[in-house]
Structures are given as C-alpha cells and as structure tokens.
PDB file of N, CA and C in Angstrom:
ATOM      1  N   UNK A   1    -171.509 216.650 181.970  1.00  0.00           N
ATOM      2  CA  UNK A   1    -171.360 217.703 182.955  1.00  0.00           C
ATOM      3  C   UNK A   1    -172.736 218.059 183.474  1.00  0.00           C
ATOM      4  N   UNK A   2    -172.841 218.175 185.023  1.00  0.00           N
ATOM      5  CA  UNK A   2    -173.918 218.341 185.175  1.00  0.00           C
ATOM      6  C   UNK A   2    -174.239 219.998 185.180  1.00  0.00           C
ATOM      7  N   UNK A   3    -174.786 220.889 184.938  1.00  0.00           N
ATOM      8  CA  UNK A   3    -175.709 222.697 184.732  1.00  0.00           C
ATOM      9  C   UNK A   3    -175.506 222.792 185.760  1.00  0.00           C
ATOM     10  N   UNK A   4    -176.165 222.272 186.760  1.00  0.00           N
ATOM     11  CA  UNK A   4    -176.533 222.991 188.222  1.00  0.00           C
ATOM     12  C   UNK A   4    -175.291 223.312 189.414  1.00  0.00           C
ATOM     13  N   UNK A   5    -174.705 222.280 188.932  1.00  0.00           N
ATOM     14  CA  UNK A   5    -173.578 222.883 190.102  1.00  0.00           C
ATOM     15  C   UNK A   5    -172.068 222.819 189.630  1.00  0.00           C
ATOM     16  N   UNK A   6    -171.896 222.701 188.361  1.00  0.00           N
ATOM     17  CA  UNK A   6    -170.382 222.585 186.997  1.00  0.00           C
ATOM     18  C   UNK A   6    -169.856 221.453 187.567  1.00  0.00           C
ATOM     19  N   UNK A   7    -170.417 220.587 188.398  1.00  0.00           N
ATOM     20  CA  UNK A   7    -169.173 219.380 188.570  1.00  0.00           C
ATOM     21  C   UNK A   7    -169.522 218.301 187.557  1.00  0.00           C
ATOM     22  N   UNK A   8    -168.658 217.173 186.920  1.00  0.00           N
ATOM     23  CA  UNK A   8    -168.776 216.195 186.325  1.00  0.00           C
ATOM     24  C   UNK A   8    -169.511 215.359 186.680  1.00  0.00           C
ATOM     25  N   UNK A   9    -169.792 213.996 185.919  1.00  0.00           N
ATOM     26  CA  UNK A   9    -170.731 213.152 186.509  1.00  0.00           C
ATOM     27  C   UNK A   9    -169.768 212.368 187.857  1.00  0.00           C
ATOM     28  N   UNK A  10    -168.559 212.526 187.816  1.00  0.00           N
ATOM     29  CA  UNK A  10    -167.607 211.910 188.872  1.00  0.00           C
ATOM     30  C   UNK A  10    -168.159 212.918 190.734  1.00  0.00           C
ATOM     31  N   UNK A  11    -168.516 214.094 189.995  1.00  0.00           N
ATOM     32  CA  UNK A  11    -168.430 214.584 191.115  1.00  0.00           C
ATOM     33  C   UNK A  11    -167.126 215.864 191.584  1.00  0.00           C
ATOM     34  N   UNK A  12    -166.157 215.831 190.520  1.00  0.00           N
ATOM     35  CA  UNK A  12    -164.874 216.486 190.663  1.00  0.00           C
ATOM     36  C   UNK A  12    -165.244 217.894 189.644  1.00  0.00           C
ATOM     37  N   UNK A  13    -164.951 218.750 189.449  1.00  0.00           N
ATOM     38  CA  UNK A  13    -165.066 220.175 188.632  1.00  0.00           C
ATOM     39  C   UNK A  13    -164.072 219.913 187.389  1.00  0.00           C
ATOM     40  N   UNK A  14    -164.671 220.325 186.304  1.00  0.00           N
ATOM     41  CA  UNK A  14    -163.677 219.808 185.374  1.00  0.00           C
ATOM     42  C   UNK A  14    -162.148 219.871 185.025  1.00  0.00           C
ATOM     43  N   UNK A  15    -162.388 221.116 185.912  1.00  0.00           N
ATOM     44  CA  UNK A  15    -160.459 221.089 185.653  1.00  0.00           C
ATOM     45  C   UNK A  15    -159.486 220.193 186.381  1.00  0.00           C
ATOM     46  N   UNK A  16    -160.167 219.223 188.023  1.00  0.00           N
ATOM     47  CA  UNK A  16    -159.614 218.057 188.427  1.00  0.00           C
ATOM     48  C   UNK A  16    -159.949 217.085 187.736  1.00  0.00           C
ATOM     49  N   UNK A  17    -160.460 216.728 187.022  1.00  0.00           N
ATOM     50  CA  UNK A  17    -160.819 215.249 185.941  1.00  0.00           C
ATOM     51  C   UNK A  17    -159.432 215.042 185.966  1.00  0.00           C
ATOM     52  N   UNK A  18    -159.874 213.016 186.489  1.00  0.00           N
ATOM     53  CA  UNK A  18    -158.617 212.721 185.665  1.00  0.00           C
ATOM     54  C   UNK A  18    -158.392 211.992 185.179  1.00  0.00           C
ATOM     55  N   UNK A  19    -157.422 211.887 183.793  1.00  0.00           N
ATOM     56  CA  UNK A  19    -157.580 211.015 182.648  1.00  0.00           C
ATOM     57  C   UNK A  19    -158.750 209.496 182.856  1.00  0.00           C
ATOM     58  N   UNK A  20    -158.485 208.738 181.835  1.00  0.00           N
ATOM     59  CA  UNK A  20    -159.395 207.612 181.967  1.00  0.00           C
ATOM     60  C   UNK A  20    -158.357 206.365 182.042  1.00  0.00           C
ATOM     61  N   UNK A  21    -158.841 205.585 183.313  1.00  0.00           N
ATOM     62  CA  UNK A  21    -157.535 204.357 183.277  1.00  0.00           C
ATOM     63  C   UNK A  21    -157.559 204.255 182.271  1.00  0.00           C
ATOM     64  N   UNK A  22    -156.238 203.477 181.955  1.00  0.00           N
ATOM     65  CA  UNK A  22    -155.387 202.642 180.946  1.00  0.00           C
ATOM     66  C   UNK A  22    -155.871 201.209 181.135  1.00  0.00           C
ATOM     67  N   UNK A  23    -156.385 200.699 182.122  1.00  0.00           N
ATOM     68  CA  UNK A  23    -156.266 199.114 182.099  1.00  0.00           C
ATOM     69  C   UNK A  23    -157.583 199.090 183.337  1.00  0.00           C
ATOM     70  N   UNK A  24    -158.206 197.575 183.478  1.00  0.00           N
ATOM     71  CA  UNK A  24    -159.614 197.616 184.339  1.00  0.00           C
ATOM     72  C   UNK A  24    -158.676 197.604 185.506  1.00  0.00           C
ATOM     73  N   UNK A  25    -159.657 197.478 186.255  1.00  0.00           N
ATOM     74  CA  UNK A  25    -159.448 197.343 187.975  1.00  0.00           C
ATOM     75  C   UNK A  25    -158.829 196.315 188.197  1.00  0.00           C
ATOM     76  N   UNK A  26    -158.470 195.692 189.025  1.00  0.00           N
ATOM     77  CA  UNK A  26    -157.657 194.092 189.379  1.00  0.00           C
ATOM     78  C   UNK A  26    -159.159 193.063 189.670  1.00  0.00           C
ATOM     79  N   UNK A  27    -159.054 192.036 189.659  1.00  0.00           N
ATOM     80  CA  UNK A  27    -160.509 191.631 189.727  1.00  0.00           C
ATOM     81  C   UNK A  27    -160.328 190.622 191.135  1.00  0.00           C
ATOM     82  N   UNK A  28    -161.066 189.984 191.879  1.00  0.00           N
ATOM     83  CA  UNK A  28    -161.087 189.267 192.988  1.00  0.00           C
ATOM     84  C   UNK A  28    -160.170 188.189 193.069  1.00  0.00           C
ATOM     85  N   UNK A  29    -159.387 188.002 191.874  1.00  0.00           N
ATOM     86  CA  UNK A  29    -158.161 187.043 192.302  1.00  0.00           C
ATOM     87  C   UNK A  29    -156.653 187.646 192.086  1.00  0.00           C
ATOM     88  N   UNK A  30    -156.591 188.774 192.120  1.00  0.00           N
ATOM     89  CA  UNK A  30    -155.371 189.452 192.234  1.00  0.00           C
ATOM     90  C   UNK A  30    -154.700 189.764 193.087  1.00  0.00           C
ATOM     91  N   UNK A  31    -153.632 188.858 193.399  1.00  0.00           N
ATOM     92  CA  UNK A  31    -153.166 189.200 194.853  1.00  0.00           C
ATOM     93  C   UNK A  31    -152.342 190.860 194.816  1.00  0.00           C
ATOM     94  N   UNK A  32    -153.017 191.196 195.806  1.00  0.00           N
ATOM     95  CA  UNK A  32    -152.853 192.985 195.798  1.00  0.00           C
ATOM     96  C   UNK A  32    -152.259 193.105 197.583  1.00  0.00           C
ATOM     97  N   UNK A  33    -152.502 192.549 198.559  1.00  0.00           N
ATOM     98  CA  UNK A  33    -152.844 192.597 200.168  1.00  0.00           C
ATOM     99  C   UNK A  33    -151.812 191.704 200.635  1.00  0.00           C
ATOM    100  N   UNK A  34    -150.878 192.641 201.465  1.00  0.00           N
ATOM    101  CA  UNK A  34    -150.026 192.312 202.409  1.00  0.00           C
ATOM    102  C   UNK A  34    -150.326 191.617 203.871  1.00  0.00           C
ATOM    103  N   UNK A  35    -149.773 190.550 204.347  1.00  0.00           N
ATOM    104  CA  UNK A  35    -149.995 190.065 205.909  1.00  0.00           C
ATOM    105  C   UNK A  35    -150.617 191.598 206.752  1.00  0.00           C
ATOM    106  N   UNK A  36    -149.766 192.420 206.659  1.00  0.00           N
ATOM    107  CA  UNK A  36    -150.052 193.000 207.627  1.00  0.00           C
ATOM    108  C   UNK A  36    -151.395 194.148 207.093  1.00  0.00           C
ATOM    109  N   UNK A  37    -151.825 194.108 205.863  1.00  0.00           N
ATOM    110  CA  UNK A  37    -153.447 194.610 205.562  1.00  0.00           C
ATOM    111  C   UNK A  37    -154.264 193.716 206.043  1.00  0.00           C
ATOM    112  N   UNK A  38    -154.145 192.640 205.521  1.00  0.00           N
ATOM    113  CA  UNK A  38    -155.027 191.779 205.821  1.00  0.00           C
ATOM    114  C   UNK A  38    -155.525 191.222 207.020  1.00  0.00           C
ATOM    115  N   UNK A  39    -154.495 191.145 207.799  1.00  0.00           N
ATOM    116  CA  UNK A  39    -154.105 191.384 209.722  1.00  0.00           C
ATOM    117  C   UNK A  39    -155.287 192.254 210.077  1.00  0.00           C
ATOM    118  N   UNK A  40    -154.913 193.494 209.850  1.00  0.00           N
ATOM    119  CA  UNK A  40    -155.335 194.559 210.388  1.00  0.00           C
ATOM    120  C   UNK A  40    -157.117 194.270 209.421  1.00  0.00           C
ATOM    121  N   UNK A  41    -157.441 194.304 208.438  1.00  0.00           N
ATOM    122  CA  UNK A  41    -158.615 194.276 207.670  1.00  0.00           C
ATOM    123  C   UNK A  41    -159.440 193.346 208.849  1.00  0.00           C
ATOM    124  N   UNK A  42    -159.241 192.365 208.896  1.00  0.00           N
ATOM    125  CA  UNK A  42    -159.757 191.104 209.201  1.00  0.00           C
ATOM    126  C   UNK A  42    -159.785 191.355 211.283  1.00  0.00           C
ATOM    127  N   UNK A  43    -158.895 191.480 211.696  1.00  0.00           N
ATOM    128  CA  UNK A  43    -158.487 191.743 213.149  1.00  0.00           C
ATOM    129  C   UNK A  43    -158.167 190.696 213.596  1.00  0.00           C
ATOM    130  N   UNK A  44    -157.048 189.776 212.921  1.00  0.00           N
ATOM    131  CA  UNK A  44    -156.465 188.753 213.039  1.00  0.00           C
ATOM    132  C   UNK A  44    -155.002 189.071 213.094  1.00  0.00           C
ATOM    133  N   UNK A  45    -154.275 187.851 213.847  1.00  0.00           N
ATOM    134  CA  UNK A  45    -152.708 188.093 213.845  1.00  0.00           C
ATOM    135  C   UNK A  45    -152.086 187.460 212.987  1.00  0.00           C
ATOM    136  N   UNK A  46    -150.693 188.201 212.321  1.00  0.00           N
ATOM    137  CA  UNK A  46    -149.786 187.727 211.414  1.00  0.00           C
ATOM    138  C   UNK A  46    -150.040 186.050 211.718  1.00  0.00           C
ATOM    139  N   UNK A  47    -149.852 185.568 212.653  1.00  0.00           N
ATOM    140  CA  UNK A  47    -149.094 184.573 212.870  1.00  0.00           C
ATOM    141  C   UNK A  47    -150.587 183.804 212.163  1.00  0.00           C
ATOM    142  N   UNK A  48    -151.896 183.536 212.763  1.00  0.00           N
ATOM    143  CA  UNK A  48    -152.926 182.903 212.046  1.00  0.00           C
ATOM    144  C   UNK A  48    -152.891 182.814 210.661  1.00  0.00           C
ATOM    145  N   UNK A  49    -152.438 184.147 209.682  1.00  0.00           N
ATOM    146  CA  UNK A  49    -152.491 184.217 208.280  1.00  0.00           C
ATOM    147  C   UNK A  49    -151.521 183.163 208.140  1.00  0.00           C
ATOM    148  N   UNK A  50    -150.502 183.181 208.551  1.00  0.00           N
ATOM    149  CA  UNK A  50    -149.137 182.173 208.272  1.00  0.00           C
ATOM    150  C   UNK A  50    -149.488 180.737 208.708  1.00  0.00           C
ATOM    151  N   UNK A  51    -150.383 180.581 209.524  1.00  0.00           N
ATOM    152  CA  UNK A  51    -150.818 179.414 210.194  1.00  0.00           C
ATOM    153  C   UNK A  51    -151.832 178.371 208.914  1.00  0.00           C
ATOM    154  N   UNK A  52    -152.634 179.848 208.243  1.00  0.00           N
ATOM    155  CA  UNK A  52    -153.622 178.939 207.233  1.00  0.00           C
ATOM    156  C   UNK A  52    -152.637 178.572 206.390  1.00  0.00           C
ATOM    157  N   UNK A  53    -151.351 179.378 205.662  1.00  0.00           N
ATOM    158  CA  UNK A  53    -150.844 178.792 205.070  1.00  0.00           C
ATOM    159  C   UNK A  53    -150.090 177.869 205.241  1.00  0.00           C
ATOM    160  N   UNK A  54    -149.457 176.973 206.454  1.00  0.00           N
ATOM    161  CA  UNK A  54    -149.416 176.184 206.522  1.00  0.00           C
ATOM    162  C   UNK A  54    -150.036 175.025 206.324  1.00  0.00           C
ATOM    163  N   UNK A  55    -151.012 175.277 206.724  1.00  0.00           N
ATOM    164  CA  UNK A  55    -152.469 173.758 206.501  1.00  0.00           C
ATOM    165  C   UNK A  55    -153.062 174.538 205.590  1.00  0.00           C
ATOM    166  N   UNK A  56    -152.512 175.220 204.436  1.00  0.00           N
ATOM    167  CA  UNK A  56    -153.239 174.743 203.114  1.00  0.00           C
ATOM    168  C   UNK A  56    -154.507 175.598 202.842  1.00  0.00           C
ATOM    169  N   UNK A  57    -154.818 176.258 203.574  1.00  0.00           N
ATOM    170  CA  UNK A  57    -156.123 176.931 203.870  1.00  0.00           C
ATOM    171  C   UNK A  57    -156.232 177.773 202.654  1.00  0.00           C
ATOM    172  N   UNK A  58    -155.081 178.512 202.442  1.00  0.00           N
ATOM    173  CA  UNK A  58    -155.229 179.473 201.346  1.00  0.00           C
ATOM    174  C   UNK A  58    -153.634 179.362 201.525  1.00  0.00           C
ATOM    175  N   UNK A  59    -153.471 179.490 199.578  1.00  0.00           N
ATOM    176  CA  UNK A  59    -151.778 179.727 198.872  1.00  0.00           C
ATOM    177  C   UNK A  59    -152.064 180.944 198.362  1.00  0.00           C
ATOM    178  N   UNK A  60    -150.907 182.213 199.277  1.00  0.00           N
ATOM    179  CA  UNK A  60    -150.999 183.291 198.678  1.00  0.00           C
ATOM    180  C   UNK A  60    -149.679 183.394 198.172  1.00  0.00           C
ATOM    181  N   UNK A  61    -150.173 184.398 196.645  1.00  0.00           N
ATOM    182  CA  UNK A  61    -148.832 184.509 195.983  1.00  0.00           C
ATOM    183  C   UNK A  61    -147.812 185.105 196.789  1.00  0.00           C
ATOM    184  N   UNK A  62    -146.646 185.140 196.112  1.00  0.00           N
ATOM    185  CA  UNK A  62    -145.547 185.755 196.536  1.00  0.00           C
ATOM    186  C   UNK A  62    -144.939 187.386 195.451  1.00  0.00           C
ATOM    187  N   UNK A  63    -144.957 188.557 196.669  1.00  0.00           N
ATOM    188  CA  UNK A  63    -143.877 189.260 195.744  1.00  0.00           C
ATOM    189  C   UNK A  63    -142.982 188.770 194.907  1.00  0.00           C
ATOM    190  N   UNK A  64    -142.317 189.745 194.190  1.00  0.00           N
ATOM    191  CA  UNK A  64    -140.745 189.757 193.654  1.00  0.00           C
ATOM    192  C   UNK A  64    -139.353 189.784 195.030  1.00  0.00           C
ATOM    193  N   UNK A  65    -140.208 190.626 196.097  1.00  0.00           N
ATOM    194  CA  UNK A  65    -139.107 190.728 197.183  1.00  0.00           C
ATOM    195  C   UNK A  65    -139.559 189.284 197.947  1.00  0.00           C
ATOM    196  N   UNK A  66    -140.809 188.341 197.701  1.00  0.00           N
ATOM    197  CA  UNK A  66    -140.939 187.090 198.678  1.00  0.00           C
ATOM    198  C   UNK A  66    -141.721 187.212 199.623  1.00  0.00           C
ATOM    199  N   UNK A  67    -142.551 188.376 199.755  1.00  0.00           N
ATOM    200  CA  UNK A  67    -144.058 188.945 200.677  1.00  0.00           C
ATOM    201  C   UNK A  67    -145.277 188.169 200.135  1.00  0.00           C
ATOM    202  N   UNK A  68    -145.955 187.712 200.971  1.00  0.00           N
ATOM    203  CA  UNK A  68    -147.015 186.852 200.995  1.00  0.00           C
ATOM    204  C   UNK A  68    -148.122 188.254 200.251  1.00  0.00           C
ATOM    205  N   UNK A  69    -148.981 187.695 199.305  1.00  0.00           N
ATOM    206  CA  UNK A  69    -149.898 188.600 198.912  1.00  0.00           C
ATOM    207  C   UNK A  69    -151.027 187.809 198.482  1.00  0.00           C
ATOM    208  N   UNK A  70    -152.176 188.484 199.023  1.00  0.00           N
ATOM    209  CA  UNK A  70    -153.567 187.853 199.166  1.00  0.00           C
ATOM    210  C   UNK A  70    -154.277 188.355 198.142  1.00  0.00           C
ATOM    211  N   UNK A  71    -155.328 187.808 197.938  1.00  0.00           N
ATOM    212  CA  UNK A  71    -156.428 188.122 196.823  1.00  0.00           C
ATOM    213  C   UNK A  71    -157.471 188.965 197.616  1.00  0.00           C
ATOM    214  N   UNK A  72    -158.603 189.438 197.427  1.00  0.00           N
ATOM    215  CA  UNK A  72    -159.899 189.784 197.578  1.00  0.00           C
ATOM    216  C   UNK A  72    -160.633 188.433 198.275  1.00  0.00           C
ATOM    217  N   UNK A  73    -160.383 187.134 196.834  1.00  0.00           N
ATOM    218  CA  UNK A  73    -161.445 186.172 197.272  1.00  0.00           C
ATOM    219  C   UNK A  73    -160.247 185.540 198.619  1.00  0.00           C
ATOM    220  N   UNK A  74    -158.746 185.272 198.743  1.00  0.00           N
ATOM    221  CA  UNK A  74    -158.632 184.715 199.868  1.00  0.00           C
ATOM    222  C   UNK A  74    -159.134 185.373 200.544  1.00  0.00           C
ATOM    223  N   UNK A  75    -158.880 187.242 201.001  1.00  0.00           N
ATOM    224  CA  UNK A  75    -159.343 187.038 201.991  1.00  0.00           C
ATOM    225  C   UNK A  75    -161.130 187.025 202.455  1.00  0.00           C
ATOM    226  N   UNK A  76    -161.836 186.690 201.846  1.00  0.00           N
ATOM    227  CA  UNK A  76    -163.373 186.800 202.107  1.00  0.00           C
ATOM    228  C   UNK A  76    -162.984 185.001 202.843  1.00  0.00           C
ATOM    229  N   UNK A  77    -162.157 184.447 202.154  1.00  0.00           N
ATOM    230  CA  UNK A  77    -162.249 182.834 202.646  1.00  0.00           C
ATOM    231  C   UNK A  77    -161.735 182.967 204.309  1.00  0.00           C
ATOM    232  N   UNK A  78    -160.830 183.792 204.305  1.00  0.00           N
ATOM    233  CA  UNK A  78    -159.940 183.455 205.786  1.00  0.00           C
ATOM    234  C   UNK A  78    -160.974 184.731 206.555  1.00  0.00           C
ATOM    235  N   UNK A  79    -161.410 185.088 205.751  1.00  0.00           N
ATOM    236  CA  UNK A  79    -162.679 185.885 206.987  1.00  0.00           C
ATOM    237  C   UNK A  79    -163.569 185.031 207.349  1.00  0.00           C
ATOM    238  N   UNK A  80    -163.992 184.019 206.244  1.00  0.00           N
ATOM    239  CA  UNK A  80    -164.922 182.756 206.605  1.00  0.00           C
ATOM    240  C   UNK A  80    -164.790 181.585 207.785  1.00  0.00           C
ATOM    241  N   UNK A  81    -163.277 181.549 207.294  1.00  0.00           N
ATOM    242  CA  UNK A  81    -162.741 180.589 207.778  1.00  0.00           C
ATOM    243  C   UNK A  81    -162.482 181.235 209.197  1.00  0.00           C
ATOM    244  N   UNK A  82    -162.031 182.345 209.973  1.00  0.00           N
ATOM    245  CA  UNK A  82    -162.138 182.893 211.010  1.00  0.00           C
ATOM    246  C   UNK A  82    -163.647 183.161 211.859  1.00  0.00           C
ATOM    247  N   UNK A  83    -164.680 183.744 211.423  1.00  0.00           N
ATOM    248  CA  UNK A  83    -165.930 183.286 211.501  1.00  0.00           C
ATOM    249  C   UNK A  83    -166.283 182.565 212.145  1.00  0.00           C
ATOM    250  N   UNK A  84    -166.330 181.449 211.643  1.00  0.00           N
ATOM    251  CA  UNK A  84    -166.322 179.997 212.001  1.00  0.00           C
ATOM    252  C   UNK A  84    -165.118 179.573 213.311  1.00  0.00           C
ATOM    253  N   UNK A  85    -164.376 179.850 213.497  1.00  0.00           N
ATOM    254  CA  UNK A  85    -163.345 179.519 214.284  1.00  0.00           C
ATOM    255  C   UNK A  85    -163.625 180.143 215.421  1.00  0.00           C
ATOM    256  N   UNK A  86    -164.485 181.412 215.433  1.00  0.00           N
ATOM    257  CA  UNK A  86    -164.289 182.434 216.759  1.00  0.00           C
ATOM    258  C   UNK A  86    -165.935 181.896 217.054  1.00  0.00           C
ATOM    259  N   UNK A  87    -166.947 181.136 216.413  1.00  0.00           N
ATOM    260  CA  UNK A  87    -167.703 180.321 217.314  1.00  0.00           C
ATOM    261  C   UNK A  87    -167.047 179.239 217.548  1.00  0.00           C
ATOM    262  N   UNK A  88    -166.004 178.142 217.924  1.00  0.00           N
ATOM    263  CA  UNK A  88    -165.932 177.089 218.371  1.00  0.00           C
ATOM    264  C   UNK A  88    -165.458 176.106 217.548  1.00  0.00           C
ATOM    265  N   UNK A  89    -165.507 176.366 215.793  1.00  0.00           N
ATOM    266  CA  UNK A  89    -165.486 175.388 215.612  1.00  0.00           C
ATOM    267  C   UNK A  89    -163.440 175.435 215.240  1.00  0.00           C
ATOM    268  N   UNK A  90    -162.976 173.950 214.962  1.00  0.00           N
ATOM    269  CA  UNK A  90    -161.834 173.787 214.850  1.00  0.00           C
ATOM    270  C   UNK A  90    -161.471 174.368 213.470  1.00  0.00           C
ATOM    271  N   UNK A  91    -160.474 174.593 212.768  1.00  0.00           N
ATOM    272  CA  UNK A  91    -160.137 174.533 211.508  1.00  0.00           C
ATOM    273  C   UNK A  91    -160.457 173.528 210.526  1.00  0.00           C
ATOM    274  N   UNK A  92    -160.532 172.466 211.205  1.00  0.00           N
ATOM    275  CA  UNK A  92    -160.513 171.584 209.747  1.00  0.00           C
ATOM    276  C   UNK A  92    -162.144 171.436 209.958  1.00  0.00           C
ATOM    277  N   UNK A  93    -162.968 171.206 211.060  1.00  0.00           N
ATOM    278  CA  UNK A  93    -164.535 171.746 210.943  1.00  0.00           C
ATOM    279  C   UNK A  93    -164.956 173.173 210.002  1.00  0.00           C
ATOM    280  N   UNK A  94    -164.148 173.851 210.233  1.00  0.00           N
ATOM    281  CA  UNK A  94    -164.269 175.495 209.792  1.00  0.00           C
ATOM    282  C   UNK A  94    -163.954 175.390 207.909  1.00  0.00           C
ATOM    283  N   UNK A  95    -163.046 174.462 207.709  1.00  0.00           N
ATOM    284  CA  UNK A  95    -162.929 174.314 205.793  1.00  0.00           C
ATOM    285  C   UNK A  95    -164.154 173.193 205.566  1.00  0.00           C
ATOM    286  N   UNK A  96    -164.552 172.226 206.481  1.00  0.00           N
ATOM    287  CA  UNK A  96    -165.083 171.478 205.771  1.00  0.00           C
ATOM    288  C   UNK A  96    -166.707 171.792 205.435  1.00  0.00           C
ATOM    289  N   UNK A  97    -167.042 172.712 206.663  1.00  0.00           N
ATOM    290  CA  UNK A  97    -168.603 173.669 206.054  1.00  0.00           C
ATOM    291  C   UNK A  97    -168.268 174.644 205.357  1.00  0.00           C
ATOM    292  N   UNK A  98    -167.162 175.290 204.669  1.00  0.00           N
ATOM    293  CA  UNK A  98    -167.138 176.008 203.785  1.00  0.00           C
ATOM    294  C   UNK A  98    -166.774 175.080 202.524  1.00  0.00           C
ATOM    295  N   UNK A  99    -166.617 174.108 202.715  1.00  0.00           N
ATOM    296  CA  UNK A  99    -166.629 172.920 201.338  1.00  0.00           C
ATOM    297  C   UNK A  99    -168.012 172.836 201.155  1.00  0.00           C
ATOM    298  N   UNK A 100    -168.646 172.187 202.101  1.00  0.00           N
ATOM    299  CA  UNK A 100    -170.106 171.954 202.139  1.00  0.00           C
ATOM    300  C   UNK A 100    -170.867 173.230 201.402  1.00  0.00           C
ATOM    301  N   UNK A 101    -170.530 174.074 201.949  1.00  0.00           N
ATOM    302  CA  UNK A 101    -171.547 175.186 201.632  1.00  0.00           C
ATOM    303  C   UNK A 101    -171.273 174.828 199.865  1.00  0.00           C
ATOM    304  N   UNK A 102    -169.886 175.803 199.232  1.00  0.00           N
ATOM    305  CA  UNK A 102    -169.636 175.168 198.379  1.00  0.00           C
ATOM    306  C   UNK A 102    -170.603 174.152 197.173  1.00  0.00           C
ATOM    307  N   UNK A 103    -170.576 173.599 197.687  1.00  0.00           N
ATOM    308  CA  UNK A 103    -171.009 172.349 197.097  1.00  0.00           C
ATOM    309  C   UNK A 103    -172.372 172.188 197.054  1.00  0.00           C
ATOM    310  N   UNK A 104    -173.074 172.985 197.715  1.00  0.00           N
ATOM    311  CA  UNK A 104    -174.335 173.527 198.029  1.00  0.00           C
ATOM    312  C   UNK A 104    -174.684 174.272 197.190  1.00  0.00           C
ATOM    313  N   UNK A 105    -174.054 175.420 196.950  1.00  0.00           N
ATOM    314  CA  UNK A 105    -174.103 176.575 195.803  1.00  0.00           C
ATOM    315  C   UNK A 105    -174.086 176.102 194.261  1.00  0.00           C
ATOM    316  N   UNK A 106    -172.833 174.998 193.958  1.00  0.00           N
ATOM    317  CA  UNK A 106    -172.891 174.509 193.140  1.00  0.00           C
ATOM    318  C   UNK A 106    -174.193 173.885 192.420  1.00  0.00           C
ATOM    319  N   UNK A 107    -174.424 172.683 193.024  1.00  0.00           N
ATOM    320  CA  UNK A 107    -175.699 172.192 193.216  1.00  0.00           C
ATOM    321  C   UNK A 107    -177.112 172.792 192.744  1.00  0.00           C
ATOM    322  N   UNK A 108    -177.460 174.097 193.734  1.00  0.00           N
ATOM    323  CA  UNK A 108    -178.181 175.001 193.451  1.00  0.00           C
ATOM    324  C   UNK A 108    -178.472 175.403 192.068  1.00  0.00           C
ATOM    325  N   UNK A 109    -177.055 175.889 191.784  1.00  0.00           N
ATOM    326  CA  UNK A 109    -176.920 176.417 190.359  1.00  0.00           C
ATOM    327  C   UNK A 109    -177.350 175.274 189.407  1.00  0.00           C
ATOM    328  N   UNK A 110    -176.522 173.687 189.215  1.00  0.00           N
ATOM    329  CA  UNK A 110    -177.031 172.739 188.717  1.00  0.00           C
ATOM    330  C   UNK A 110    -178.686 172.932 187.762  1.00  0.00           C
ATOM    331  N   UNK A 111    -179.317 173.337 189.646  1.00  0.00           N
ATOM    332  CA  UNK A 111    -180.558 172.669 189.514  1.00  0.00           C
ATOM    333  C   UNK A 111    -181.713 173.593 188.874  1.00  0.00           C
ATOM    334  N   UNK A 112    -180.845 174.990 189.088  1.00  0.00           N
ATOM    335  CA  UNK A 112    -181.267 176.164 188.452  1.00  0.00           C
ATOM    336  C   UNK A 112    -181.288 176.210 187.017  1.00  0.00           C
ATOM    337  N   UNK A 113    -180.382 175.498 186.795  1.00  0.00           N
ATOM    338  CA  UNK A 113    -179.956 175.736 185.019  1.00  0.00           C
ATOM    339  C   UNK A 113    -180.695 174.429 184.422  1.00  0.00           C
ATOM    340  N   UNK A 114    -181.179 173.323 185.402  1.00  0.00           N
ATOM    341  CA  UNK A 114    -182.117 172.306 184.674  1.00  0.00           C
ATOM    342  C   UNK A 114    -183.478 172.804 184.622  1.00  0.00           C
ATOM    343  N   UNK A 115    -183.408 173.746 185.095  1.00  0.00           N
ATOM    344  CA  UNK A 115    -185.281 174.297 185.914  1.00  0.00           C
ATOM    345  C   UNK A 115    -185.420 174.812 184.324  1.00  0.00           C
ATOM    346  N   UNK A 116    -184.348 175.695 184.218  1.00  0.00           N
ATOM    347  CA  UNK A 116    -184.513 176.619 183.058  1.00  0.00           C
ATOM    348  C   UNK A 116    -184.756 176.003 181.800  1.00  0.00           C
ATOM    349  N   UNK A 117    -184.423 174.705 181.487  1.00  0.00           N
ATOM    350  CA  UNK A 117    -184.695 173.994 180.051  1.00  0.00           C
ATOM    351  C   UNK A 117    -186.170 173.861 179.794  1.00  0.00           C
TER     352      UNK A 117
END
C-alpha cells in the first residue's frame, strides 16, 4: 500500500482490490479473437480473413458453436501478411518474405548461440 495517497500498488483503494487470478493470462497462441475483432483490429474485411484461410495462410481454431478464432501470434502474421500486400506485393510473395525473414531470425539465433561457446 502506498502512505501518500491509500491506493494499492494496482492503483485501486483497497476496498476495490480484486482477488488474485486463479490461472495466468492466455499466452500468444490462444485463440481468444473473433473474424469480426480481428476485422476491425487489423482494418481488414471478413472476407480477406476467410481468404487466408483458404490458402493456408493461417488455421484458426474453431469454437464449440464453429466461429473461427485467432491467436495473438495469427494475428501479428495476417497483420504481416497484410503489410506486405497493401505495398504491392502478391500473397504468395507476401508468405514467402515472411518465411525468409523467419529463417533469418532463426539463423541469427544459430549463430548467436555458437558466438556464445
């Protein structure tokens, strides 16, 4: 508790505290995000999200009711992958420098972890 002004280290006064989760946060592969968040997040149309999943771009899980649901990391990919698309390049140009990159990073790391011996 902080003296100077009675609020918690949260920032809330102690009598709004509230409990302590039960379980962590969801982590970057939890599909949590509906077409139409992710739509709107991104400023892309339903129909593109449905489009990557056709060609494979990204497999998002499915509800219990059969709703497409995205991760964190898909969507940072289909933000990538859009990115890339709204300069010029095609889709399958647009996955294959995000392979590249990829593979780049990898690499990196490789060469990082031989540096270190």
């Amino acid at each position: 508790m902080n003296d100077v002004d009675g609020m918690n280290d949260v920032g809330r006064a102690p009598s709004t505290a509230r409990p302590l989760r039960a379980g962590p946060f969801p982590d970057d592969n939890t599909p949590l995000y509906t077409v139409g968040q992710v739509a709107a997040m991104l400023e892309v149309q339903p129909a593109f999200l449905r489009r990557l999943e056709v060609f494979e771009v990204v497999r998002p899980s499915r509800s219990d009711g059969g709703q497409r649901r995205y991760s964190r990391r898909e969507i940072d990919h289909i933000d990538a992958i859009s990115g890339l698309m709204s300069e010029g390049m095609t889709l399958a140009g647009a996955q294959r420098i995000l392979e590249l990159q990829a593979e780049i990073d990898h690499l990196r790391r490789q060469i990082a972890e031989l540096e270190a011996r």
